[in-house]
Protein backbone atom coordinates (compact mmCIF):
# COMPACT_ATOMS: atom_id res chain seq x y z
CA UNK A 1 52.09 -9.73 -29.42
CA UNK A 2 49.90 -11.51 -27.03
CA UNK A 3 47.54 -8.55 -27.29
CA UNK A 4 47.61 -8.55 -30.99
CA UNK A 5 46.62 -12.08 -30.78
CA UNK A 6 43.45 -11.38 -28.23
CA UNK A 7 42.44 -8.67 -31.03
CA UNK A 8 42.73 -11.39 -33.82
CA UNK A 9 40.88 -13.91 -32.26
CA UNK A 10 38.13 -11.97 -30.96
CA UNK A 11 37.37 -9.96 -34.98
CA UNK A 12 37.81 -13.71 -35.84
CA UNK A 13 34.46 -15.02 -33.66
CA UNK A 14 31.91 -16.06 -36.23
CA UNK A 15 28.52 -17.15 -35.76
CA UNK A 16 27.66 -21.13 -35.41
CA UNK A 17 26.91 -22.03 -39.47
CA UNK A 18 23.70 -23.83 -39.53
CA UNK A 19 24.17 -27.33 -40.57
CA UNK A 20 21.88 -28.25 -43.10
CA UNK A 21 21.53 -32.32 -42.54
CA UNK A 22 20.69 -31.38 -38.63
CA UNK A 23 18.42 -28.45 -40.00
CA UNK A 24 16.34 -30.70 -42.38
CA UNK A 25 15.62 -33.09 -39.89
CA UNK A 26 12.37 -31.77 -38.79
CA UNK A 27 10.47 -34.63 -38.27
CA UNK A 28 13.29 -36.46 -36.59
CA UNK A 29 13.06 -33.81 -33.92
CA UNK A 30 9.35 -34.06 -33.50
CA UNK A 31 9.53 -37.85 -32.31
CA UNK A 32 11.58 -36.64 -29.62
CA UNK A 33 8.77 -34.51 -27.98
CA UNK A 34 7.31 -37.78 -26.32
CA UNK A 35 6.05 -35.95 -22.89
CA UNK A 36 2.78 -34.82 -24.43
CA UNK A 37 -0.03 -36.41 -27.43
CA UNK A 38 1.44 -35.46 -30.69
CA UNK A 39 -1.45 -33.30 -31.18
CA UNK A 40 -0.30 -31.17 -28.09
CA UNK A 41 2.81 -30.10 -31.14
CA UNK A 42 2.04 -27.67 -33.41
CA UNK A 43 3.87 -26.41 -36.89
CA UNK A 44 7.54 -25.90 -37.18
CA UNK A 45 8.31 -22.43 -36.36
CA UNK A 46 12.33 -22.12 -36.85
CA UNK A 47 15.03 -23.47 -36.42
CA UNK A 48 18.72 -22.20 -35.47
CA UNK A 49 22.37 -23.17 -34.95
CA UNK A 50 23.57 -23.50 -31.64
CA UNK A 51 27.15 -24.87 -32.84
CA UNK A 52 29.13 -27.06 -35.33
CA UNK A 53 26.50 -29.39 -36.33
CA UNK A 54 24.65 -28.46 -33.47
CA UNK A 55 20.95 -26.53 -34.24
CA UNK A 56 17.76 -26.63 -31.83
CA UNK A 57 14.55 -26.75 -33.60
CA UNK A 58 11.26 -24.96 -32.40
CA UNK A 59 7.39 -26.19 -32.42
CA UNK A 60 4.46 -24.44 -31.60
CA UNK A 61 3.06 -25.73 -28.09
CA UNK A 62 -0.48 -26.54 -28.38
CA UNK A 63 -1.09 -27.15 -24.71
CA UNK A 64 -3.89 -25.36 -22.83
CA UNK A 65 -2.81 -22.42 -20.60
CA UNK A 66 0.71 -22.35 -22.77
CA UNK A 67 -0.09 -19.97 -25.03
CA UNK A 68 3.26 -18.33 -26.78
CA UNK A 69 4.88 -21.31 -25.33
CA UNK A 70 7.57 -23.48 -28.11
CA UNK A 71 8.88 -26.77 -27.80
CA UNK A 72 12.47 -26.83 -28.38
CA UNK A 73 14.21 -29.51 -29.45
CA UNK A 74 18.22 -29.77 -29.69
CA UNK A 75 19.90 -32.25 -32.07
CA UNK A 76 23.39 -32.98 -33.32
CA UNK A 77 25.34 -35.41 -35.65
CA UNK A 78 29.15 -36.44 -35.64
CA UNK A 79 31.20 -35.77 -38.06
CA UNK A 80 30.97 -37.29 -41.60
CA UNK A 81 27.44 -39.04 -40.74
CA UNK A 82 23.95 -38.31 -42.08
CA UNK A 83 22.40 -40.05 -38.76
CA UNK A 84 20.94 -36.97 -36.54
CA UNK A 85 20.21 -38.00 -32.64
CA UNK A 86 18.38 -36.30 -30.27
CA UNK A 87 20.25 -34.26 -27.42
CA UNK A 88 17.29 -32.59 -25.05
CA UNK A 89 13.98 -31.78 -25.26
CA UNK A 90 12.29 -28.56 -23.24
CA UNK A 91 9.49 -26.78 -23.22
CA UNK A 92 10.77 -22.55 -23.52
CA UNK A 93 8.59 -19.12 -23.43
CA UNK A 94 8.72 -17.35 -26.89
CA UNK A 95 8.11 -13.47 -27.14
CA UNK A 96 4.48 -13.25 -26.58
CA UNK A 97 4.76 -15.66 -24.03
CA UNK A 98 2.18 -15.74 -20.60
CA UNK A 99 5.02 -15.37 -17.84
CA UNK A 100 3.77 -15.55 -14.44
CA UNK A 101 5.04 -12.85 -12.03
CA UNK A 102 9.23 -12.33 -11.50
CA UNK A 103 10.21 -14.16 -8.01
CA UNK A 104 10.44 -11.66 -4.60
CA UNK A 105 12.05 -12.13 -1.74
CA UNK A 106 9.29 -12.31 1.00
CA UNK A 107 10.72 -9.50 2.42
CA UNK A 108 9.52 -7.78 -0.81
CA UNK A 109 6.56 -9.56 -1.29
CA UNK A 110 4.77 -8.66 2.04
CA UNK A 111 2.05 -5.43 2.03
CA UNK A 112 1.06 -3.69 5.35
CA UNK A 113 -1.30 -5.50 7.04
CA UNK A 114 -0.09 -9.19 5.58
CA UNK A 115 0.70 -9.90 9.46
CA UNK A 116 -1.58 -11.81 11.12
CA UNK A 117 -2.71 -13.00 14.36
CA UNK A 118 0.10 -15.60 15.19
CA UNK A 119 2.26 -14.91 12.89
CA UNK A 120 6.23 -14.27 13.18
CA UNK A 121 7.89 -11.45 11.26
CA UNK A 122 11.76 -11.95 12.09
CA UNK A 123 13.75 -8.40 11.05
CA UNK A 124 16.85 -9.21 9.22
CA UNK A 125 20.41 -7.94 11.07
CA UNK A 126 21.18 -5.79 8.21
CA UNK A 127 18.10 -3.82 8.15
CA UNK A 128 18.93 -0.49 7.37
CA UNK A 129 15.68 1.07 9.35
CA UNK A 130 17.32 0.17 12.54
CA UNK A 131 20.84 0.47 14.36
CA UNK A 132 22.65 -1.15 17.43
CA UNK A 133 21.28 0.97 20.67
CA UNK A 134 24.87 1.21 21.95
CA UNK A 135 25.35 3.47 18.97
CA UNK A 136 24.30 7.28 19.78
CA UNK A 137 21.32 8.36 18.07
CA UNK A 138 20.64 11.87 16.70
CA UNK A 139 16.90 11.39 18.91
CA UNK A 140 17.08 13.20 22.29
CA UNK A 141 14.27 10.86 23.04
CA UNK A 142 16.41 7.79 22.83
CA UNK A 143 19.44 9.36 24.40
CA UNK A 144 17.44 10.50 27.32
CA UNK A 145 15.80 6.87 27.95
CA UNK A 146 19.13 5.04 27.04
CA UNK A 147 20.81 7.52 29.89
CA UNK A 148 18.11 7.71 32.73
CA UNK A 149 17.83 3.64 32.57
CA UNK A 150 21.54 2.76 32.04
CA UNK A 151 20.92 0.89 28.77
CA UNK A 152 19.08 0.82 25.46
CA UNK A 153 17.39 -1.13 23.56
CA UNK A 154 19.20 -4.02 21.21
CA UNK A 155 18.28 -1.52 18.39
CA UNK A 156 16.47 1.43 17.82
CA UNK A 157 15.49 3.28 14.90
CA UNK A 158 17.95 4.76 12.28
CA UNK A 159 17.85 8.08 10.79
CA UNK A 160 16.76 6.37 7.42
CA UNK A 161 13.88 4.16 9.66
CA UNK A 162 12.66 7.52 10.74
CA UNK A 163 12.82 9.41 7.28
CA UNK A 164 11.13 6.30 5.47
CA UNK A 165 8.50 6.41 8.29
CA UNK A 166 8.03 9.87 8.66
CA UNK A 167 7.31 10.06 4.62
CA UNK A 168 5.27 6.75 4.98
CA UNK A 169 2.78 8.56 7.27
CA UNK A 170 2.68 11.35 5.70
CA UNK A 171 1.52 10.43 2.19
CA UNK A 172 -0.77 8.28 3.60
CA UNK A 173 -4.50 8.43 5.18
CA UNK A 174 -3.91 10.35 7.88
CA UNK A 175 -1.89 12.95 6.62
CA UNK A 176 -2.39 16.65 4.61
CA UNK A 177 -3.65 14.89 1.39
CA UNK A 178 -6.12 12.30 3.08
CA UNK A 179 -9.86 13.48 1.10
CA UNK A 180 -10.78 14.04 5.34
CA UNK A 181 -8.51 16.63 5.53
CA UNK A 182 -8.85 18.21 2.71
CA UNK A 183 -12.65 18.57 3.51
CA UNK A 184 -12.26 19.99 6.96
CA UNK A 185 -12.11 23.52 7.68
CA UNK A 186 -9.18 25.23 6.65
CA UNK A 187 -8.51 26.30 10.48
CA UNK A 188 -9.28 22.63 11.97
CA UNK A 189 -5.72 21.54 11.89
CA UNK A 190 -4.40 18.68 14.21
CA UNK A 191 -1.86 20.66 15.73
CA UNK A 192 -4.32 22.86 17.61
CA UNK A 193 -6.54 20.67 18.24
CA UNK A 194 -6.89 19.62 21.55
CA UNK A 195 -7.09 16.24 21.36
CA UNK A 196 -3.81 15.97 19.34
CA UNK A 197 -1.16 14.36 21.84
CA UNK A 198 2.26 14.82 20.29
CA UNK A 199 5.31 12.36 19.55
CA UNK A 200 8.29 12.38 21.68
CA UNK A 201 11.78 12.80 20.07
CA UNK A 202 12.14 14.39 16.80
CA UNK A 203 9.19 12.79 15.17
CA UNK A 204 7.26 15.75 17.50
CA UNK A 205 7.72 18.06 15.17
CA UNK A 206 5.26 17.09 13.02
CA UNK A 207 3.19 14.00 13.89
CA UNK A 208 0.99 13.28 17.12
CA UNK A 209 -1.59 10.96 18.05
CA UNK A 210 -5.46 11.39 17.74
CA UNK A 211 -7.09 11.00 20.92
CA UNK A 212 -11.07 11.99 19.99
CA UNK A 213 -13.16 9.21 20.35
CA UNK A 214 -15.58 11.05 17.94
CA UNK A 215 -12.94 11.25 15.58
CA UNK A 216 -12.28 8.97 12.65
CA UNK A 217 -8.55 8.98 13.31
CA UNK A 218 -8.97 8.37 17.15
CA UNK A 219 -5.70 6.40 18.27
CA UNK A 220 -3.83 6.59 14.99
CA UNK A 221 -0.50 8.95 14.46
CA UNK A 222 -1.68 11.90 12.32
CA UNK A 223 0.54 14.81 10.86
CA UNK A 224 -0.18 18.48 12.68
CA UNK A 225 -1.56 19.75 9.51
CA UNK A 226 -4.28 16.84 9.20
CA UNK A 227 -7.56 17.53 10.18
CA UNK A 228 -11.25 16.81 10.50
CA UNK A 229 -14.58 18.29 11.56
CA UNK A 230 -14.17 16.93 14.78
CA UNK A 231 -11.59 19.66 15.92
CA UNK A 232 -11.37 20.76 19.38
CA UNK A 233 -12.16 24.47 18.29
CA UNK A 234 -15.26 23.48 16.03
CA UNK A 235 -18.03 24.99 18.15
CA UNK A 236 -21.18 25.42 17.01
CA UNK A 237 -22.83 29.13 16.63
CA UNK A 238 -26.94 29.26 17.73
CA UNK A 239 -28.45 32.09 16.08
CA UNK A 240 -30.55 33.81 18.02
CA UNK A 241 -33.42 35.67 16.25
CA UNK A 242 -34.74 39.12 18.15
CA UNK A 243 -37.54 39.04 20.36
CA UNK A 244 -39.33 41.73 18.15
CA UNK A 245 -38.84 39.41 14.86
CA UNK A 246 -40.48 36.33 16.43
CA UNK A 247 -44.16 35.71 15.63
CA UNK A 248 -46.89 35.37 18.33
CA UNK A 249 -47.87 32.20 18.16
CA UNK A 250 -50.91 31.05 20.42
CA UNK A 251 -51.06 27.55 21.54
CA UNK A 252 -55.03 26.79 22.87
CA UNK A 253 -54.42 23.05 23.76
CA UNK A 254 -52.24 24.31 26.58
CA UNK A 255 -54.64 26.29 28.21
CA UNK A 256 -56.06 25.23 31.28
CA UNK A 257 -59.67 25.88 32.49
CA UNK A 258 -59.67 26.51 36.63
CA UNK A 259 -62.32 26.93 38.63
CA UNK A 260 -61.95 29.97 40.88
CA UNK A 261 -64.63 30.67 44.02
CA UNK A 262 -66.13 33.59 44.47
CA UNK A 263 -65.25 35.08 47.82
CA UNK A 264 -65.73 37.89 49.95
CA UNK A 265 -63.70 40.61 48.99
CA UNK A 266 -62.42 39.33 46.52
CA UNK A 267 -61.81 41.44 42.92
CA UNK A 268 -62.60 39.08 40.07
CA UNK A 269 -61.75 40.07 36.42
CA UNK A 270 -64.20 42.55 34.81
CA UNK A 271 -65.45 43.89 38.06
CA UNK A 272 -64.64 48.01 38.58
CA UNK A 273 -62.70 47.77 42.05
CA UNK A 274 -64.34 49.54 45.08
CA UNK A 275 -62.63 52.86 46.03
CA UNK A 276 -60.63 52.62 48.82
CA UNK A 277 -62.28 54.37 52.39
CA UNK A 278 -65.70 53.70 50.76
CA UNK A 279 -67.98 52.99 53.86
């Protein structure tokens, strides 16, 4: 029975009726918008029924920089009287309303490089990228420090820290899809370059650090299939052009005029030499 009842009462519900001495007074409603100059009010807009003689009514909200904006004004009467009051005033976003932006956490809110000189970032306990160091971790790298110093860290990295980082780096400017890479040289890849210094742990696999001074990416982690023209490998080819195919090419302003004494014996250009054993 008691769920029969439930059923009843619920099909039963009906909506608030609107009252109509509460819903004709309009202007009474208007006097009670006393925070702003009445010609901050605009033109009734509607009016509805919150309850048994109960109904808010709604102005347009002149005010600048509250555009789509409505005063709302709530009023009531008692019982078997014509007098309507005034219960509250407020000032509500209609449809079209200009909202500013939903409320973030500042966790949420902050953007790589928001972190300044001075500035405290304190890591939550819960945060999922990292896990107690006591714990053991699926990275040799951390198991093999944790072991050969007889402790670890507070917390290191979790497998979810690494996968968010790992895909972090990747899609970002140093990685396959950076417009750098993709106008290097198909064969100028990071990993066989000889600058590229690799990770430790199981981040090695695919990301290493740039150590070319020349290079744009010079102490930043880069994926192995990155790349740049400033590979190790890139070596420049001289073409060398035969010696037959080069053109003679005199240069007079190099020549230098020297004086050369006649003296005995001597054989000077031009001259037919004397035959040897001539007496």
């Amino acid at each position: 029975m008691r769920d029969n009842e439930l059923v009843s009462r619920s099909t039963s519900t009906r909506a608030p009726r609107l009252d109509q001495v509460c819903a004709a007074a309009v202007e009474v409603a208007r006097t009670g918008i006393t925070e702003v100059e009445p010609s901050d009010v605009g033109d009734h807009l509607s009016v509805v029924a919150e309850g048994d003689r109960l109904v808010t009514h709604f102005f347009e909200c002149r005010l600048a920089g509250y555009q789509g904006w409505r005063w709302a004004v709530t009023v009531t009467r008692v019982p078997r009287s014509k007098q309507v009051t005034i219960c509250e005033t407020v000032l509500l976003p209609g449809p079209d309303a200009l909202l500013a932006p939903g409320w973030l956490p500042w966790q949420e809110r902050l953007q790589p490089g928001d972190l300044g000189v001075g500035d405290l970032l304190p890591t939550p306990p819960d945060d999922e990228r990292l896990a107690p160091g006591y714990l053991l971790s699926d990275d040799p790298a951390v198991e093999e420090t944790s072991w050969e110093l007889g402790f670890g860290r507070a917390r290191v990295m979790s497998r979810e820290g690494r996968q968010d980082t790992a895909q972090r780096w990747y899609d970002g400017d140093h990685g396959p899809g950076a417009p750098i890479s993709m106008a290097a040289p198909p064969a100028a890849r990071c990993g066989t370059c000889g600058f590229y210094l690799p990770l430790a742990g199981v981040l090695r696999q695919t990301f290493g650090v740039c150590g070319n001074f020349y290079a744009p990416d010079d102490g930043r982690v880069v994926t192995s299939d990155h790349g740049c023209g400033a590979h190790s490998e890139t070596l420049t080819e001289s073409a060398e052009t035969p010696v037959d195919e080069m053109p003679t090419i005199y240069d007079d302003s190099a020549v230098e005029a020297i004086s050369v004494s006649r003296a005995a014996g001597s054989i000077e250009v031009g001259e037919p030499a004397e035959p040897y054993g001539h007496g």
